[in-house]
Protein backbone atom coordinates (compact mmCIF):
# COMPACT_ATOMS: atom_id res chain seq x y z
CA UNK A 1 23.56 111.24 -7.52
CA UNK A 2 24.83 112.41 -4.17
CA UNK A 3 27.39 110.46 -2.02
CA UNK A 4 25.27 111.72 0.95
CA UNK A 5 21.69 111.22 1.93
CA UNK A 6 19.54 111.63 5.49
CA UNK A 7 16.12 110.62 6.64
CA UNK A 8 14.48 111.73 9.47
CA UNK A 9 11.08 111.41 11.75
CA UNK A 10 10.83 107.93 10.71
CA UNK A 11 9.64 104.24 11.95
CA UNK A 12 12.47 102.37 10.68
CA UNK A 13 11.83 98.69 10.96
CA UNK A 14 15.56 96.74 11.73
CA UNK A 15 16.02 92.93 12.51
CA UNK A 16 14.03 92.76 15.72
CA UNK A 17 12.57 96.29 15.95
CA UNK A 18 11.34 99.56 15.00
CA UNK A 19 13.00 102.52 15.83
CA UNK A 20 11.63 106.36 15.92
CA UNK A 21 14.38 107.99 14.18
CA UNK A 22 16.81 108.71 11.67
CA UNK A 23 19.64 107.31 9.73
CA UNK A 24 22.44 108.40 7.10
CA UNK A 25 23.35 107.24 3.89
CA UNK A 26 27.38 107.97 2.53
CA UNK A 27 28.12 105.85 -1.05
CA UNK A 28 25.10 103.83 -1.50
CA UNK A 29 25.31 102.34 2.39
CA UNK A 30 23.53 102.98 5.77
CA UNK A 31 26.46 104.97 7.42
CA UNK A 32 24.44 106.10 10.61
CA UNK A 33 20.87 105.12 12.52
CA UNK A 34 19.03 105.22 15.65
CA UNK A 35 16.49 106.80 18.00
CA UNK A 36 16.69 110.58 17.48
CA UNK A 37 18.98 111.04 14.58
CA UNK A 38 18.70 112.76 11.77
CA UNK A 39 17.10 116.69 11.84
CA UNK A 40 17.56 117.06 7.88
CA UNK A 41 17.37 115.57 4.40
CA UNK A 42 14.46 113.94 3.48
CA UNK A 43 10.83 114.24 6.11
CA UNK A 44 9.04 110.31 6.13
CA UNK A 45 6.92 112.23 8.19
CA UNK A 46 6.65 108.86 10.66
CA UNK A 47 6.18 106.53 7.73
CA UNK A 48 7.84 103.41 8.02
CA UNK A 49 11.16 102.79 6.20
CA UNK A 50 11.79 99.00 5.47
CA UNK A 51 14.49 97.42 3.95
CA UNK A 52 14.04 96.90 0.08
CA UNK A 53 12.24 93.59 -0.45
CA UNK A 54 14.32 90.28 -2.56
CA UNK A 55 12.42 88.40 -4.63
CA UNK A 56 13.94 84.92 -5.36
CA UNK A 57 11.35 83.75 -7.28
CA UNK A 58 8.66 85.55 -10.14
CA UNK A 59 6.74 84.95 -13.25
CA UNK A 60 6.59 88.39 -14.00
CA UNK A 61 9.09 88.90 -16.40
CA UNK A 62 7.40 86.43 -18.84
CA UNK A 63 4.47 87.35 -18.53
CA UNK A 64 4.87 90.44 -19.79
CA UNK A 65 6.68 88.97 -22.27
CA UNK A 66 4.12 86.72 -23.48
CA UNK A 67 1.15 88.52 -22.55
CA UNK A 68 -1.66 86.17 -24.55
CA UNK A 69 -1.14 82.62 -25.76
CA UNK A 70 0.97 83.25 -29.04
CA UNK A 71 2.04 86.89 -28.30
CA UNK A 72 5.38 87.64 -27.54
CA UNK A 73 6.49 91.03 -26.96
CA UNK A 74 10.09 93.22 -27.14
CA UNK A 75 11.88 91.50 -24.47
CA UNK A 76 13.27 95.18 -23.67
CA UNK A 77 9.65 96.54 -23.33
CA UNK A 78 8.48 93.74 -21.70
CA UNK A 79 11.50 93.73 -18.94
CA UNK A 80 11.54 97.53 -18.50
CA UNK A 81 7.87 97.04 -17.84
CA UNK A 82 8.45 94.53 -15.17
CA UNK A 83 11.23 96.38 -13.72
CA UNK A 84 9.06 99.34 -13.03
CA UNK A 85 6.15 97.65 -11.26
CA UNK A 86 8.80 95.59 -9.32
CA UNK A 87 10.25 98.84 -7.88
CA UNK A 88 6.77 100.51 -7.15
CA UNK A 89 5.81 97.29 -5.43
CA UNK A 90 8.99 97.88 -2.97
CA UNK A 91 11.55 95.39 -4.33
CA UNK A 92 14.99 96.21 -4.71
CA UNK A 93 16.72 92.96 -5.51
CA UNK A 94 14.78 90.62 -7.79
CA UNK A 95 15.32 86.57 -9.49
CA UNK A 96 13.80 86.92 -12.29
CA UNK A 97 12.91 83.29 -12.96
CA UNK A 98 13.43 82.06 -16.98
CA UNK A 99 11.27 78.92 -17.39
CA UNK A 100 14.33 76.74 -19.43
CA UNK A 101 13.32 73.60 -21.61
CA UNK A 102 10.89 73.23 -24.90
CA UNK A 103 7.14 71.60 -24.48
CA UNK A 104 4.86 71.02 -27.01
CA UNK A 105 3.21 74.47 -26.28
CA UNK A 106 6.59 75.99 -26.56
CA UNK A 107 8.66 74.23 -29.13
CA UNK A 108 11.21 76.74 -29.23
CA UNK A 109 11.63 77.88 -26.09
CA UNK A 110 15.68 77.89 -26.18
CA UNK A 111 14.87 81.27 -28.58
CA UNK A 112 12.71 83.07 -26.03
CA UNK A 113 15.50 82.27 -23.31
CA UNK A 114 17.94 84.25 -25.41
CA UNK A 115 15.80 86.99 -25.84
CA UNK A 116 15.08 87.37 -22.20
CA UNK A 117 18.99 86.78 -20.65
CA UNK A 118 19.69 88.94 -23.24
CA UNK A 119 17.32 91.56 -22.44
CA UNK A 120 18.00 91.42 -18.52
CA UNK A 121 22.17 92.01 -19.38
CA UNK A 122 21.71 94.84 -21.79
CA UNK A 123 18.94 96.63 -19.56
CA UNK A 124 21.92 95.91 -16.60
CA UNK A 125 24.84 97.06 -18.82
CA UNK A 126 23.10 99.96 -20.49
CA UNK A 127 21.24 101.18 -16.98
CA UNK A 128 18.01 100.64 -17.93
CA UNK A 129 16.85 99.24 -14.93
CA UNK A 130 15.59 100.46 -11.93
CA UNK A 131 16.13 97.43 -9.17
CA UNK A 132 19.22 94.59 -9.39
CA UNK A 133 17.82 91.86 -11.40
CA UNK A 134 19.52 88.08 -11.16
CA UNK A 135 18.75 85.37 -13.19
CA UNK A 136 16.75 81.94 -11.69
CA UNK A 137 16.82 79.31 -14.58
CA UNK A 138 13.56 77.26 -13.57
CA UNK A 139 14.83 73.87 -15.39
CA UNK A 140 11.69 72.02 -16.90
CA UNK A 141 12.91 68.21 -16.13
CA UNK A 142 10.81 66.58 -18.81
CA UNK A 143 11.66 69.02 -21.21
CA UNK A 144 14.23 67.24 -23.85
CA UNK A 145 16.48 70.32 -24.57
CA UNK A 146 16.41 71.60 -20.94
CA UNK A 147 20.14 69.99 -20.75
CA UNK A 148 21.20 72.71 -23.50
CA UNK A 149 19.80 75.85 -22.45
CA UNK A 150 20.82 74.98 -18.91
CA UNK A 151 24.64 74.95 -20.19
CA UNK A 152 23.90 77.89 -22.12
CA UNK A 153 23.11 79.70 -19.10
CA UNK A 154 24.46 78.44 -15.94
CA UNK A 155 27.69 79.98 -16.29
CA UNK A 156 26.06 83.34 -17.11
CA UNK A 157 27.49 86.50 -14.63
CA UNK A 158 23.89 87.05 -13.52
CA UNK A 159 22.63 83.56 -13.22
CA UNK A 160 22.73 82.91 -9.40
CA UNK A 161 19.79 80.38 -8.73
CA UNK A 162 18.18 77.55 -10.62
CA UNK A 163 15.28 75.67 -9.55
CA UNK A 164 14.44 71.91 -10.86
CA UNK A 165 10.90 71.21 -11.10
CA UNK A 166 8.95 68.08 -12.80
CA UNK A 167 4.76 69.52 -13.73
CA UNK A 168 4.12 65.96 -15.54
CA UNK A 169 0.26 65.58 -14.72
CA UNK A 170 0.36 62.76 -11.84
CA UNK A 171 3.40 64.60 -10.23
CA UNK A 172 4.07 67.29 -7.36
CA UNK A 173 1.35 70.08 -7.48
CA UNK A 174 -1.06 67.57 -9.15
CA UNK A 175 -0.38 64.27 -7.55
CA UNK A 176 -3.86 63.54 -8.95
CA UNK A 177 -4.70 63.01 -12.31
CA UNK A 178 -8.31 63.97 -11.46
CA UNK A 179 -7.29 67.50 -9.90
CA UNK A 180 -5.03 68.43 -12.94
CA UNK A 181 -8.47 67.31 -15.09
CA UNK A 182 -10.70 69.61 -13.30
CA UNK A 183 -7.82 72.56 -12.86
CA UNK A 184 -6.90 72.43 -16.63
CA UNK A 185 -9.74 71.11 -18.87
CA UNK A 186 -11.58 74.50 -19.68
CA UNK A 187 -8.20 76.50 -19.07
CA UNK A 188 -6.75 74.42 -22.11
CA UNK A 189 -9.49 74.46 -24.41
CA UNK A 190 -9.26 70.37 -25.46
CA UNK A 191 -11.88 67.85 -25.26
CA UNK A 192 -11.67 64.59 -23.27
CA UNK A 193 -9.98 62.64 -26.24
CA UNK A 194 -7.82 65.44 -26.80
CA UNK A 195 -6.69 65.71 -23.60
CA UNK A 196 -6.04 62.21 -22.40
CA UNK A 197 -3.38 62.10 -25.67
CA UNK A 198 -2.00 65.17 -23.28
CA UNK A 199 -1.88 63.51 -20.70
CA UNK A 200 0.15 60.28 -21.80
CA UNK A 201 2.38 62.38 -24.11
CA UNK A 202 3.64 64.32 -20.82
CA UNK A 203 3.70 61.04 -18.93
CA UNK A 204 5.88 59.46 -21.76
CA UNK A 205 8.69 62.16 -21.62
CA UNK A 206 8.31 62.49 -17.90
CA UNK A 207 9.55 58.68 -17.86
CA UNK A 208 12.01 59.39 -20.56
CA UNK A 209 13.58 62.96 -19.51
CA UNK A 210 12.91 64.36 -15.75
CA UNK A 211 15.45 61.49 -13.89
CA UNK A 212 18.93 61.77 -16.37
CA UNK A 213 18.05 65.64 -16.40
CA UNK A 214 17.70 66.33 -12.58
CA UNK A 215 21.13 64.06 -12.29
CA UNK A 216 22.68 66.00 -14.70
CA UNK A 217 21.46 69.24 -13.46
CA UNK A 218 22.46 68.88 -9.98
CA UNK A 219 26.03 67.80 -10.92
CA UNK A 220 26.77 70.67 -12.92
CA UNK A 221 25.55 72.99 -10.42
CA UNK A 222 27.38 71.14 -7.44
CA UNK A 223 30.47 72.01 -9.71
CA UNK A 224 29.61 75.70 -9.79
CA UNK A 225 28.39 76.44 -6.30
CA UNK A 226 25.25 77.37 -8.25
CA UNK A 227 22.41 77.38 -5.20
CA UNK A 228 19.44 75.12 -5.94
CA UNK A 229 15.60 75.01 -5.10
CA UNK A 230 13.60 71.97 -5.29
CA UNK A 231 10.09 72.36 -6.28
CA UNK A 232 6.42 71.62 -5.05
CA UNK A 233 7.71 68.78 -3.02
CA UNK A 234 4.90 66.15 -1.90
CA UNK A 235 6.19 63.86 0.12
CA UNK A 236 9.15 62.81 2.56
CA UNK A 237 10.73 60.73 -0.30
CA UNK A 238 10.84 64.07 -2.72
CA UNK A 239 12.53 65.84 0.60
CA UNK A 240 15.34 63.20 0.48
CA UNK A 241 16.18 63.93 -2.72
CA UNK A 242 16.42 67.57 -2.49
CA UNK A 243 18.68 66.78 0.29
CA UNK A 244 20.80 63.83 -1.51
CA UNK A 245 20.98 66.54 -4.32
CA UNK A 246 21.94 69.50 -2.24
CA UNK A 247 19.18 71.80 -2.64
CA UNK A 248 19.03 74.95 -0.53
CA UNK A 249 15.74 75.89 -0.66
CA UNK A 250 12.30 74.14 -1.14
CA UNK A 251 10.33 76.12 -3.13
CA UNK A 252 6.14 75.93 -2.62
CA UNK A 253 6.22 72.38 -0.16
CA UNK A 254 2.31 71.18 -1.14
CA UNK A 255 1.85 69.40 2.37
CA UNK A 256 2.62 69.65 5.66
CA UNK A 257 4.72 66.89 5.95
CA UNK A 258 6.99 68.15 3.43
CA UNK A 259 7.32 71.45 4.61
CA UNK A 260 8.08 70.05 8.21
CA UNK A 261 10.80 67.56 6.81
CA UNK A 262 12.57 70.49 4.78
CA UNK A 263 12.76 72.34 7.84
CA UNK A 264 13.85 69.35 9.56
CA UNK A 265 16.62 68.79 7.17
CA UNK A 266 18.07 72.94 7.35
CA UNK A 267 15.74 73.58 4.26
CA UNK A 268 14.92 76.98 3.55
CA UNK A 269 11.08 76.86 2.87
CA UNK A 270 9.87 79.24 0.34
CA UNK A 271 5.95 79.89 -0.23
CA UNK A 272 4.14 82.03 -2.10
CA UNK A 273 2.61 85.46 -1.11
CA UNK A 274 -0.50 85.39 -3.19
CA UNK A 275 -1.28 82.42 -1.09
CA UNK A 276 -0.75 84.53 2.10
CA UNK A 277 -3.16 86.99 0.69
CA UNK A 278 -6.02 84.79 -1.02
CA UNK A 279 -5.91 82.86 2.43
CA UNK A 280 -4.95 80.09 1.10
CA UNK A 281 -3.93 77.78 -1.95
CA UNK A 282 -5.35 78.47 -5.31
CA UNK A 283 -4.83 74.35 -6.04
CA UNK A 284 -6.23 73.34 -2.90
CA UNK A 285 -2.31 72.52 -1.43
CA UNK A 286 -1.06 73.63 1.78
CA UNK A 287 -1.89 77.39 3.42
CA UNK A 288 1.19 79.68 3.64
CA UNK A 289 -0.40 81.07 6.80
CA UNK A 290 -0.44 77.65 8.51
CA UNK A 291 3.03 76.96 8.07
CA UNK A 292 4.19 80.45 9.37
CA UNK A 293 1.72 79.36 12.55
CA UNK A 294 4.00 76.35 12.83
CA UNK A 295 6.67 77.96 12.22
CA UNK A 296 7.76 76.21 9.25
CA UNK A 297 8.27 79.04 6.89
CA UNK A 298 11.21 81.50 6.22
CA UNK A 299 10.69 83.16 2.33
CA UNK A 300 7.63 84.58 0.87
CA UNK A 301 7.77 85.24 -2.98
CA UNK A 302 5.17 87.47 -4.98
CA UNK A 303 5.58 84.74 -7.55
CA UNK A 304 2.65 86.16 -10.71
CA UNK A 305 2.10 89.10 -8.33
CA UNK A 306 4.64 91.64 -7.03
CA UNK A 307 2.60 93.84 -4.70
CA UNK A 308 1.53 90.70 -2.44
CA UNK A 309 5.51 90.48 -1.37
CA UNK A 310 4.70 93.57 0.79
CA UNK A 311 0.97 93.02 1.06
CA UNK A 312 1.76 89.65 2.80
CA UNK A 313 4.46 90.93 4.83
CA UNK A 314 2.22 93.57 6.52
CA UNK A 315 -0.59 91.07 6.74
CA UNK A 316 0.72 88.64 8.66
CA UNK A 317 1.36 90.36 12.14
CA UNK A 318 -2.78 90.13 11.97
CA UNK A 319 -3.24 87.08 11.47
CA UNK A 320 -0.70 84.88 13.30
CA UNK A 321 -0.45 85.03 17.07
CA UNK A 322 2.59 86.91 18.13
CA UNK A 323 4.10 87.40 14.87
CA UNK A 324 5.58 90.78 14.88
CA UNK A 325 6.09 93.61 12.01
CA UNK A 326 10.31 93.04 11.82
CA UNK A 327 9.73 88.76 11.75
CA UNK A 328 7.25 89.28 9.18
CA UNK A 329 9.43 91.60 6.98
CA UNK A 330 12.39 89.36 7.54
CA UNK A 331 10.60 86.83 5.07
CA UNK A 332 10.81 89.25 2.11
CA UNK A 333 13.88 90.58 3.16
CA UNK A 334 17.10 89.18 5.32
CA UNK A 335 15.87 85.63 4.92
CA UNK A 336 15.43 85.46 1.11
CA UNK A 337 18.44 87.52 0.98
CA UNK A 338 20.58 85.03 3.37
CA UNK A 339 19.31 82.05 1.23
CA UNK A 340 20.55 83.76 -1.70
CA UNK A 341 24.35 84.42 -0.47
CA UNK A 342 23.61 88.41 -0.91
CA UNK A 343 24.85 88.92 2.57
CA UNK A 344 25.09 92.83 1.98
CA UNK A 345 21.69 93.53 1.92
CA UNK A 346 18.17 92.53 3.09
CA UNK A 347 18.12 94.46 6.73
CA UNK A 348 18.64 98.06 7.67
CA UNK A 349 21.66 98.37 9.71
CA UNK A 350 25.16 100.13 9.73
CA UNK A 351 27.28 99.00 6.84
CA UNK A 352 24.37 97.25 4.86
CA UNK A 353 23.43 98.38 1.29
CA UNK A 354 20.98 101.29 1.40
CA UNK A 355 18.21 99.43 -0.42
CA UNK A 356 14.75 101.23 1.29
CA UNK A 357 11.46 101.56 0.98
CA UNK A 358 9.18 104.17 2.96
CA UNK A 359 5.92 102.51 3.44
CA UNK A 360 2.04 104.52 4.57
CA UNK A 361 -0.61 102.23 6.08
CA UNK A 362 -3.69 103.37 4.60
CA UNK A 363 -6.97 101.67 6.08
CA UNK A 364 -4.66 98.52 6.57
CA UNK A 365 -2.85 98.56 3.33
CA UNK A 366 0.69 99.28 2.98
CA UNK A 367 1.04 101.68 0.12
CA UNK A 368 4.61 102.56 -0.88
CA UNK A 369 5.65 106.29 -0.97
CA UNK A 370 9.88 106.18 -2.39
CA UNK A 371 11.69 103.39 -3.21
CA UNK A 372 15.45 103.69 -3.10
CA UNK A 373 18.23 101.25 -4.62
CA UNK A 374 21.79 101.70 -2.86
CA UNK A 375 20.70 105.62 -1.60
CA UNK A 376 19.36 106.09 -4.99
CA UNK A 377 15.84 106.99 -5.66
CA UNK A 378 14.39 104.51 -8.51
CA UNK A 379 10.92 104.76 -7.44
């Protein structure tokens, strides 16, 4: 690829503005920029030029993985897959989060781990891959083998965030019993009877598992400087853990109150973009939306869908009061990549990675034109 690349006649969107202009590109990072540069190379034709979005925090992977209940598919196909609707969607850096620890529905989950880490190194080693993938281990704390695969991994070169999250019925997202009834019932396909045994068995290993395994989770990662999320905190008392335990982020707050006491407490407050989008919660928690009006959010993440990352970000100057394009964007890009430690990219400026996306608004709909990863084009 060249060592040398210009844009021109471009809105380029930095930390606190847009600019009409240009910038220059020399080995992979922004060299030049400003109002007026730029008379060659490559025409954006007054299309915006963002920084390339970081996503701390998707399903995606898996889910092409395991398409349909029971249906697993190559783990290459399946990440090559994901890797090319990433890019298209704008994102440059991704966390591809690897649910870690065995449930009844997934016996042998420690197998499909393997095959996915796996996956993600060769498609790195063998350049394959189309965007900078990094590993989240989401650590299932009720899960009796989570302790394993967590050692298995944790020490991996690619594994940079892990996330510690309890979904026992009665906990977190469904603090009711009642609301994981309704949500789940027809989703699962059991009867009543077959669903309160369901119920207690998660209970049972929720009692027996999530506390030694969080403890033993955070300890090991306090040893490796490995950066923690909490997950779908509830309440002030599941804030004070994630404090006590040293979590950096606090992934999908449910309420208010949590969200307001992880920002309290220097929490980076992560929520998801579909929510953003849809207007609101899918499980009736707390609107995205409302904490950005409070101010009480810093990281959106496209979590099961990767367009909404930019759909959100361009969305948001409309609906919050004085929210502006660049403070908007800095939610899919500087601030995830600040949480992260990936201090090199995440905002267009001199000296930054290259990592940029040229964005058209069509009829109010950002719609993403070239996609390029350290000056070179991927998408």
């Amino acid at each position: 690829m060249p060592t040398e690349t210009a844009f021109y006649n471009a809105r380029i969107v930095t930390a606190d503005t847009v600019i009409e202009g240009g910038l220059g590109l020399e080995n992979g990072m922004i060299d030049v920029l400003g109002a007026g540069v730029g008379t060659h190379g490559f025409d954006l034709e007054g299309d915006f030029l963002i920084p390339g979005l970081v996503e701390l925090h998707t399903d995606h992977l898996e889910n092409h993985y395991r398409p349909r209940p029971g249906v697993f598919w190559d783990p290459m196909a399946a990440l090559q897959a994901h890797d090319g609707q990433i890019a298209a969607s704008g994102i440059t850096t991704v966390f591809d989060a690897v649910r870690i620890g065995s449930d009844v529905d997934l016996p042998d989950m420690g197998v499909h781990v393997e095959r996915l880490v796996n996956a993600i190194r060769t498609g790195r080693d063998q350049d394959r891959l189309r965007v900078d993938h990094f590993i989240h281990l989401r650590c299932e704390l009720p899960s009796h083998d989570v302790l394993e695969q967590f050692e298995a991994y944790v020490d991996h070169d690619l594994t940079r965030l892990a996330s510690v999250m309890d979904h026992t019925p009665g906990q977190r997202q469904f603090q009711s019993l009642d609301d994981y009834r309704r949500f789940y019932k027809d989703k699962m396909g059991r009867t009543e009877a077959e669903l309160n045994r369901y119920l207690d068995a998660r209970q049972a290993e929720h009692k027996r598992y999530s506390a030694p395994n969080r403890a033993a989770i955070v300890r090991r990662a306090a040893e490796l400087g490995l950066a923690l999320a909490s997950h779908d905190d509830a309440n002030l008392a599941h804030v004070e853990q994630a404090v006590g335990d040293g979590v950096a982020i606090a992934e999908f707050p449910t309420t208010l109150e949590a969200a307001a006491a992880a920002h309290d407490a220097g929490l980076a407050i992560l929520m998801g973009a579909p929510n953003v989008v849809r207007g609101g919660s899918h499980s009736g928690n707390v609107s995205a939306t409302d904490l950005v009006r409070a101010g009480l959010l810093d990281v959106l993440s496209s979590d099961y869908v990767p367009f909404a990352l930019l759909q959100a970000a361009f969305l948001l100057p409309s609906r919050v009061e004085d929210m502006s394009l660049p403070a908007a964007l800095a939610m899919v890009t500087a601030n995830p990549a600040q949480a992260a430690g990936l201090v090199d990219r995440g905002e267009i400026a001199v000296g930054k990675r290259a990592d940029l996306v040229r964005v058209r608004v069509i009829d109010g709909m950002p719609v993403v034109r070239g996609v390029w990863r350290q000056g070179r084009r991927v998408s």
